[in-house]
N, C-alpha and C. Protein backbone atom coordinates (compact mmCIF):
# COMPACT_ATOMS: atom_id res chain seq x y z
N UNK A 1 104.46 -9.50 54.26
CA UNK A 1 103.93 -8.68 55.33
C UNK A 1 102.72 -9.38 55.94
N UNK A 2 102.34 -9.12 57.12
CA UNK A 2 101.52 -10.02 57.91
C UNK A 2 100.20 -8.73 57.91
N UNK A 3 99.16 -9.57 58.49
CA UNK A 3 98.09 -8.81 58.12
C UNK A 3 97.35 -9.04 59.43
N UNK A 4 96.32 -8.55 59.81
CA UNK A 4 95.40 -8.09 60.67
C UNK A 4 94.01 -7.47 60.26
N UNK A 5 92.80 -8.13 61.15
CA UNK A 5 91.67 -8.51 60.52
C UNK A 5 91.02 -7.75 61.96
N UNK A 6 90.28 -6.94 62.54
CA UNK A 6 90.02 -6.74 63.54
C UNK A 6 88.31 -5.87 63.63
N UNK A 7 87.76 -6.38 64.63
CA UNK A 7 85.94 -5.73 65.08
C UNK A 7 86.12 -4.94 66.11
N UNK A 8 85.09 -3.34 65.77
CA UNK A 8 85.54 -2.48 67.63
C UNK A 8 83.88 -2.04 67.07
N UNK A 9 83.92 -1.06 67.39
CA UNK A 9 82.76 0.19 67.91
C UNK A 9 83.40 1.48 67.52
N UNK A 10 82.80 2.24 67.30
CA UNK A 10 83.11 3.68 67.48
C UNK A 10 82.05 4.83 67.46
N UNK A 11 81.18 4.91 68.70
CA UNK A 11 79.66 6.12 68.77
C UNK A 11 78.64 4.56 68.39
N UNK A 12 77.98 5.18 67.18
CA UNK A 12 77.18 4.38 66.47
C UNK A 12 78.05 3.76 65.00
N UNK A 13 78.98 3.57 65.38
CA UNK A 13 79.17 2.97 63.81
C UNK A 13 79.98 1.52 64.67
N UNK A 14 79.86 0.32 63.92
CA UNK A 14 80.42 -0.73 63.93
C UNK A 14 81.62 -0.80 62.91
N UNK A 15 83.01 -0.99 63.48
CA UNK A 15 84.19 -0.53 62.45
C UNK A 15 85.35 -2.02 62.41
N UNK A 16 85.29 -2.40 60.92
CA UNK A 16 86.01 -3.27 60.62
C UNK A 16 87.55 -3.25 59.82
N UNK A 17 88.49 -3.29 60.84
CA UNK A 17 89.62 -2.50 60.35
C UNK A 17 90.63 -3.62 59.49
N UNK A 18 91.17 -3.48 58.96
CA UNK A 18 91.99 -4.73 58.16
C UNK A 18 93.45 -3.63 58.00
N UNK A 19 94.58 -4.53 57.73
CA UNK A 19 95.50 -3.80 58.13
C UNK A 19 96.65 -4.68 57.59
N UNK A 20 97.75 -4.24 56.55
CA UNK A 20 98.47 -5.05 56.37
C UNK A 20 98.08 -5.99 55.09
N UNK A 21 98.93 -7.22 54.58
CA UNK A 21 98.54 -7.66 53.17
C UNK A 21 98.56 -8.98 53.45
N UNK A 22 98.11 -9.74 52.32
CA UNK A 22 97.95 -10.78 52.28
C UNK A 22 97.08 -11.73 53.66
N UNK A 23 95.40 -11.01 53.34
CA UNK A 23 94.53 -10.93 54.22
C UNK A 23 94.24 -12.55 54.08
N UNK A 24 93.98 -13.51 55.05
CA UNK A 24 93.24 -14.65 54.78
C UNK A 24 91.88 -14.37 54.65
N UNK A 25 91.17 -14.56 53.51
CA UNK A 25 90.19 -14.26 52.99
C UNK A 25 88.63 -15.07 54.32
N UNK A 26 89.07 -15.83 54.84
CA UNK A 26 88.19 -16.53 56.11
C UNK A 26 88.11 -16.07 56.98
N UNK A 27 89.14 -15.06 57.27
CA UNK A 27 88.93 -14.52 58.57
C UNK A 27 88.83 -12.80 58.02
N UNK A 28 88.73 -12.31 56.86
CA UNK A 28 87.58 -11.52 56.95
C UNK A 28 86.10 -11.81 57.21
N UNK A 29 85.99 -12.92 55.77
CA UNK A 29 84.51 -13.05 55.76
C UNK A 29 83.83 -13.08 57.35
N UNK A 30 84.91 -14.00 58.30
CA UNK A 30 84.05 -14.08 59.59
C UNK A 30 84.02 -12.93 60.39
N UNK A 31 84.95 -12.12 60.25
CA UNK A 31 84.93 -10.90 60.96
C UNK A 31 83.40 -9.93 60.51
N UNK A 32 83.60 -9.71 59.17
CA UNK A 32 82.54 -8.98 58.18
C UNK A 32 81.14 -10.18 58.40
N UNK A 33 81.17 -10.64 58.76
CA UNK A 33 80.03 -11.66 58.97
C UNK A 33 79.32 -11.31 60.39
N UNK A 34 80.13 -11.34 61.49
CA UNK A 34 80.07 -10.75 62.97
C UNK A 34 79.71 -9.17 63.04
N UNK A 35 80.15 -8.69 62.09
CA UNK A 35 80.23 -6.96 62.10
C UNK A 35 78.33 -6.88 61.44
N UNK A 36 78.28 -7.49 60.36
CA UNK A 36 77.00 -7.24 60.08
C UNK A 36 75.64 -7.56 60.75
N UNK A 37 76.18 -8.56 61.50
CA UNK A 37 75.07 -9.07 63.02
C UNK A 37 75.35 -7.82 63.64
N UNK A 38 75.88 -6.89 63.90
CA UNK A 38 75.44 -6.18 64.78
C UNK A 38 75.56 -4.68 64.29
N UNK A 39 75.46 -4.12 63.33
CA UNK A 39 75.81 -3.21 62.14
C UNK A 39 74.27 -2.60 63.02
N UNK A 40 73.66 -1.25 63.24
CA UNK A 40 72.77 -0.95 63.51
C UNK A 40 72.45 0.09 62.30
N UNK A 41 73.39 1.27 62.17
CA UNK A 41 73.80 2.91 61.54
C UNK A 41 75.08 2.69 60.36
N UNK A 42 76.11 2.35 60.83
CA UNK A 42 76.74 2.87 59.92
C UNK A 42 78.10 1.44 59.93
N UNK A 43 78.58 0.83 58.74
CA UNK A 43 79.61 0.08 58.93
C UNK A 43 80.13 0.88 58.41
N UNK A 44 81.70 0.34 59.03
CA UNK A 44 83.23 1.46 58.77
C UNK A 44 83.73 0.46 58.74
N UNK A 45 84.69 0.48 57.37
CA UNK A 45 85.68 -0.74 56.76
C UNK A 45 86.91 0.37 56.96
N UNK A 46 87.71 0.19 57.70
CA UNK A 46 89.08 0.92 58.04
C UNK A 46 90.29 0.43 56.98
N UNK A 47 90.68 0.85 55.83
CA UNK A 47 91.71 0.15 55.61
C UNK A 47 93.08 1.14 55.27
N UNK A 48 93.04 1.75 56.00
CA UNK A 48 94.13 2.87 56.02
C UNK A 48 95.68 2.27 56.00
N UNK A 49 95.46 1.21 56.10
CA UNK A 49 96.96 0.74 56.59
C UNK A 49 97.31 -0.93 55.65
N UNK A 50 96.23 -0.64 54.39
CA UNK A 50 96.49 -1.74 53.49
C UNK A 50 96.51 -1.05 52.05
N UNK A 51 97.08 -1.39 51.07
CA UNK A 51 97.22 -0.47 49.95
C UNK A 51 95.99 -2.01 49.04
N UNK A 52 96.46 -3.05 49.12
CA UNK A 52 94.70 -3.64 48.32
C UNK A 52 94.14 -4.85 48.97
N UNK A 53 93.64 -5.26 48.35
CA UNK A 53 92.77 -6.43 48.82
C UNK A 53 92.85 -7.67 48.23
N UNK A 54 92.74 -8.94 48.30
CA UNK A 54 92.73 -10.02 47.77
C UNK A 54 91.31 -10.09 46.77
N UNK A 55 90.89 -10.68 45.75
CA UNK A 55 90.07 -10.65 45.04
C UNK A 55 88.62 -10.83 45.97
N UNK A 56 88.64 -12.61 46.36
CA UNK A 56 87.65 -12.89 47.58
C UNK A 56 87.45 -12.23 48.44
N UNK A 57 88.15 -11.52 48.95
CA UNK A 57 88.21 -10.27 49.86
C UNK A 57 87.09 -9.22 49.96
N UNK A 58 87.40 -8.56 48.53
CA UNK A 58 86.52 -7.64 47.77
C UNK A 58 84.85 -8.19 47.87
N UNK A 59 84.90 -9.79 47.35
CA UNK A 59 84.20 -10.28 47.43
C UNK A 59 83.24 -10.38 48.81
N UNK A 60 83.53 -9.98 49.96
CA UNK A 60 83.03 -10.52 50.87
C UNK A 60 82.47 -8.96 51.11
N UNK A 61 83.22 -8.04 50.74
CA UNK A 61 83.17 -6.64 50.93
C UNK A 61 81.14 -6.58 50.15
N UNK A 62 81.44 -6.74 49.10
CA UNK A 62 80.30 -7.02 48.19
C UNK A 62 79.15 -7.71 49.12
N UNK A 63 79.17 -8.53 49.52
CA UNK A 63 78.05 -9.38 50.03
C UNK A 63 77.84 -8.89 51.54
N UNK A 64 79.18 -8.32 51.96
CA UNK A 64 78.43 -7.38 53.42
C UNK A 64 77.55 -6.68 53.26
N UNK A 65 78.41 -6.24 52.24
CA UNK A 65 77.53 -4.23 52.05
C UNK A 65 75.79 -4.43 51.11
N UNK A 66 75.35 -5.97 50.88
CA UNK A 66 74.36 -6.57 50.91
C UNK A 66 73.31 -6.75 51.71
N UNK A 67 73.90 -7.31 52.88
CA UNK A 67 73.58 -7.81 54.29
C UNK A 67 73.35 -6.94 55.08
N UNK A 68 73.86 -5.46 55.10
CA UNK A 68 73.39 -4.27 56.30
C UNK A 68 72.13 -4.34 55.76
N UNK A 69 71.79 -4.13 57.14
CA UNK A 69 70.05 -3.08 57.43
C UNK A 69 69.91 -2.13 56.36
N UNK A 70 68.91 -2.30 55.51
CA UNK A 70 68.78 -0.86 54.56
C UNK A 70 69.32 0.17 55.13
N UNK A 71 68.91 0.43 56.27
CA UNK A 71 68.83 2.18 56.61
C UNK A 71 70.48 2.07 57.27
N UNK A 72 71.17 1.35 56.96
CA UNK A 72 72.54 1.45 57.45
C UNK A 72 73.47 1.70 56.62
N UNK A 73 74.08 2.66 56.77
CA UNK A 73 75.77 3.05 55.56
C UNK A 73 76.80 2.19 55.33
N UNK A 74 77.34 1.92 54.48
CA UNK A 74 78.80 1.00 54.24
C UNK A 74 79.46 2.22 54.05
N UNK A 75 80.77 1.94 54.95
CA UNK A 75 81.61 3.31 54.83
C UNK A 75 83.20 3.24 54.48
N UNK A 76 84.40 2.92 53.62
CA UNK A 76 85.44 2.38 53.24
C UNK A 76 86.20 3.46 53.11
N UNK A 77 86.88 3.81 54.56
CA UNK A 77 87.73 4.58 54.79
C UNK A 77 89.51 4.65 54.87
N UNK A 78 89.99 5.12 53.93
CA UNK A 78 91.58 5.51 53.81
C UNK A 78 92.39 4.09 52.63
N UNK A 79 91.22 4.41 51.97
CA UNK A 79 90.97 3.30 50.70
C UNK A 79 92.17 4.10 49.95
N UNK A 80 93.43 3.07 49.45
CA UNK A 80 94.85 3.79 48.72
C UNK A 80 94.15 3.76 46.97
N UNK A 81 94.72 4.36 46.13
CA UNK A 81 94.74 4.90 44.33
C UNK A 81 94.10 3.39 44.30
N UNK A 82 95.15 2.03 44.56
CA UNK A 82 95.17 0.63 43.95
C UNK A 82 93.67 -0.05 44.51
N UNK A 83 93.40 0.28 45.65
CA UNK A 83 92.01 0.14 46.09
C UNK A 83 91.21 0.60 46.23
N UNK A 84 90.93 1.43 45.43
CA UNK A 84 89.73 2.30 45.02
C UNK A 84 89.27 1.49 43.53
N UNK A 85 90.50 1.48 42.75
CA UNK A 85 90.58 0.68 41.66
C UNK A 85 89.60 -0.50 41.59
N UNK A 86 90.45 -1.10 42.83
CA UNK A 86 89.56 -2.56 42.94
C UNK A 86 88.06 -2.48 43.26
N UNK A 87 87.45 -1.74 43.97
CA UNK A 87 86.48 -1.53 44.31
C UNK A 87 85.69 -0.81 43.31
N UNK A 88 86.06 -0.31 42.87
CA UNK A 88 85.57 0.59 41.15
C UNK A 88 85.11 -0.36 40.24
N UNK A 89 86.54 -1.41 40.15
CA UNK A 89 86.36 -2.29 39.13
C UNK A 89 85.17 -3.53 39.66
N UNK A 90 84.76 -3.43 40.99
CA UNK A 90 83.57 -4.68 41.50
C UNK A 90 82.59 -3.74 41.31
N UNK A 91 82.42 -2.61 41.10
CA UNK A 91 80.71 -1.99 40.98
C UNK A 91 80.69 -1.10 42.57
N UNK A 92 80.97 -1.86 43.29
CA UNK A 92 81.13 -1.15 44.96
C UNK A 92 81.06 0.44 44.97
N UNK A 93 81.42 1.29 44.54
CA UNK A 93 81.40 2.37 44.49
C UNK A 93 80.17 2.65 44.25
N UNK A 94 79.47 1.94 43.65
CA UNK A 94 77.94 2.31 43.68
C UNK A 94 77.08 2.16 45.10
N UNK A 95 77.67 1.30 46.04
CA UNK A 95 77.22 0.32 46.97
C UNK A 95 77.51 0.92 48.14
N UNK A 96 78.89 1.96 48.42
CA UNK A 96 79.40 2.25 49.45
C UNK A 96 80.08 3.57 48.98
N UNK A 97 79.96 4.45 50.29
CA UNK A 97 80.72 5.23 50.18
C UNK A 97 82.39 5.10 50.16
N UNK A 98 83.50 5.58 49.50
CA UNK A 98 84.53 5.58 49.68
C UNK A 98 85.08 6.70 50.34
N UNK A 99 85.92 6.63 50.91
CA UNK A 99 86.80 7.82 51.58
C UNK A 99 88.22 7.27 51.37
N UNK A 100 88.88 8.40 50.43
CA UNK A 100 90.14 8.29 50.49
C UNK A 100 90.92 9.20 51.20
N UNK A 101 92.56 9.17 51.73
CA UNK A 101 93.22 10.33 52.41
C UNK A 101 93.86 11.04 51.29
N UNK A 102 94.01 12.15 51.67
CA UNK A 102 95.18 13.11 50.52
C UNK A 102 95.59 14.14 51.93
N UNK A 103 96.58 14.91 51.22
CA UNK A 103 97.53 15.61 51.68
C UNK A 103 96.94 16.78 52.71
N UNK A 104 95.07 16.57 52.39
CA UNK A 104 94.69 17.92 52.65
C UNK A 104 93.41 17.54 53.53
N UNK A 105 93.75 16.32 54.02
CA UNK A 105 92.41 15.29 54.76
C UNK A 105 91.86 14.10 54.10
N UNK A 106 90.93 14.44 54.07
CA UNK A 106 89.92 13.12 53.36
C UNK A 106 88.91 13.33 51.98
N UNK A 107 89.14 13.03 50.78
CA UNK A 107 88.28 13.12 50.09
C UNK A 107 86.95 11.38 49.81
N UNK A 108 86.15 12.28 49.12
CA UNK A 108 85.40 10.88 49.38
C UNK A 108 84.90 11.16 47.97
N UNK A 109 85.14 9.55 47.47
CA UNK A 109 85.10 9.67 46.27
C UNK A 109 83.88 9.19 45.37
C-alpha cells in the first residue's frame, strides 16, 4: 500500500496528516520538521487512515513533540489499537495527547 505524508492548517492548529503504510521515514521527518517551524497553538498529527507507523517514524514523532513551543499541544488524532501501542510503548503518551475513534466518536486516551 502506498502512503502519503501531507502539511495544511486548520483555525489555529498546524495539521500533519500521514495516510496509508509503509511511510518513508524522510519525508516525514521533513514534513514534521516544516510543521514545527510554524506550529504556533496546537500540532495535529492526523493518522486516521494508517493503522501504524514505522519505528523511525515514531521516532521523529518523539523529537517533534520536543521541538513545539512550550505553550503549544501535540495532538495524535484517529490513532488505531496497533498505534496507540506503539506510541505507549515510546513513552509519547506522556508527551501528547492521543485521540482515538470508536463507534461512539472520539475517545482520548
Amino acid at each position: 500500500m502506498s502512503s502519503d505524508v501531507s502539511l495544511g492548517t486548520a483555525g489555529n492548529s498546524t495539521v500533519v496528516r500521514l495516510a496509508g503504510e509503509d511511510h518513508d521515514v524522510e519525508t516525514v521527518r521533513s514534513v514534521l520538521d516544516r510543521a514545527v517551524s510554524q506550529v504556533t497553538r496546537r500540532l495535529v498529527i492526523d493518522v486516521y487512515d494508517t493503522d501504524t507507523l514505522p519505528g523511525a517514524a515514531v521516532r521523529c514523532l518523539a523529537f517533534a513533540s520536543q521541538q513545539v513551543p512550550h505553550a503549544a499541544e501535540v495532538v495524535v488524532e484517529g490513532a488505531s489499537p496497533s498505534l496507540v501501542s506503539q506510541l505507549r510503548l515510546a513513552g509519547l503518551d506522556r508527551a501528547m495527547t492521543i485521540v482515538t475513534p470508536d463507534s461512539h466518536g472520539v475517545t482520548t486516551v
